[in-house]
Protein backbone atom coordinates (compact mmCIF):
# COMPACT_ATOMS: atom_id res chain seq x y z
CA UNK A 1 95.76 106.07 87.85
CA UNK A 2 96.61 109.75 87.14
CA UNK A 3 98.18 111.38 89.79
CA UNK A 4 97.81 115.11 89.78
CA UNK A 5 99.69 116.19 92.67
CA UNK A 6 103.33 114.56 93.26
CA UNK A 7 103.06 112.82 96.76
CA UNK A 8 106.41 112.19 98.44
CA UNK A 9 104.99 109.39 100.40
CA UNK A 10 103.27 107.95 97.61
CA UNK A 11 106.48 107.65 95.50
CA UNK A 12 108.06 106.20 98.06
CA UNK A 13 105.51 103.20 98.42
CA UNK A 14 105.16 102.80 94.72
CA UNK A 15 109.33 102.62 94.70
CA UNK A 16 109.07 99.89 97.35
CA UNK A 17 106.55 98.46 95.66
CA UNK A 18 109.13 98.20 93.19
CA UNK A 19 111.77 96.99 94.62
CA UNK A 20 109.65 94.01 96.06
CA UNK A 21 107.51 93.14 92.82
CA UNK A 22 109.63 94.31 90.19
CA UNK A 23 108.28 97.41 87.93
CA UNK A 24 109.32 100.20 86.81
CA UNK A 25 108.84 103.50 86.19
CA UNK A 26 107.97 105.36 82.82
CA UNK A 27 109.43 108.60 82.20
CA UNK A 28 107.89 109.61 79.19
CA UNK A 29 104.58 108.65 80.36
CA UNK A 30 105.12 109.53 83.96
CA UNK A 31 103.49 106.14 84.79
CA UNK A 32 104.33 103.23 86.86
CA UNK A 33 104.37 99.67 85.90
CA UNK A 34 104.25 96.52 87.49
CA UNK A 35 103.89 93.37 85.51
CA UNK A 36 101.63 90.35 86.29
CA UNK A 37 100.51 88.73 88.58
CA UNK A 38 101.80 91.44 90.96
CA UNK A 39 99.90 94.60 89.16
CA UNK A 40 96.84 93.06 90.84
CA UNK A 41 98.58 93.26 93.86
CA UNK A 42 99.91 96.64 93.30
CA UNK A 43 95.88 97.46 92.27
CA UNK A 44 94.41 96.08 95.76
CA UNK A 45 97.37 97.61 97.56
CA UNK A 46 95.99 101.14 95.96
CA UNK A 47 92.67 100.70 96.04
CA UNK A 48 92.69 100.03 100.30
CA UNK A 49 95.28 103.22 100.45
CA UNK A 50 91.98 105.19 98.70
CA UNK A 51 89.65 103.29 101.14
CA UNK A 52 91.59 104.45 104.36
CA UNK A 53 91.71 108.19 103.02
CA UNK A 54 88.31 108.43 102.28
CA UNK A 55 87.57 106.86 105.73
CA UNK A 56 89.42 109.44 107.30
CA UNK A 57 88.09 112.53 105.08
C-alpha cells in the first residue's frame, strides 16, 4: 500500500496496530510491516477502512 499523503490518523492506527500485533516500521522504505499471521489481519483491517471511505464518498 503506497500512501501518498501522510494521514495523522492513519499513523496512529497503523502504530496501534503495532503495538497490539507487533510490526514495525521501515524507514528507508517508508513502509510498515507486520509479520504473519497478523499481516492478514492488518490487510482486512485496511481493506474495511477503504470500504467505509468509499461508502461515505
Amino acid at each position: 500500500m503506497k500512501l501518498v499523503t501522510f494521514n495523522h490518523d492513519l499513523v496512529a492506527l497503523l502504530k496501534q496496530w503495532r503495538n497490539e500485533v507487533g510490526g514495525k516500521y521501515d524507514g528507508k522504505y517508508k513502509s510498515w510491516q507486520y509479520w504473519q499471521p497478523f499481516s492478514k489481519t492488518i490487510l482486512k483491517r485496511l481493506q474495511e477502512l477503504h470500504d467505509l471511505g468509499v461508502k461515505s464518498e
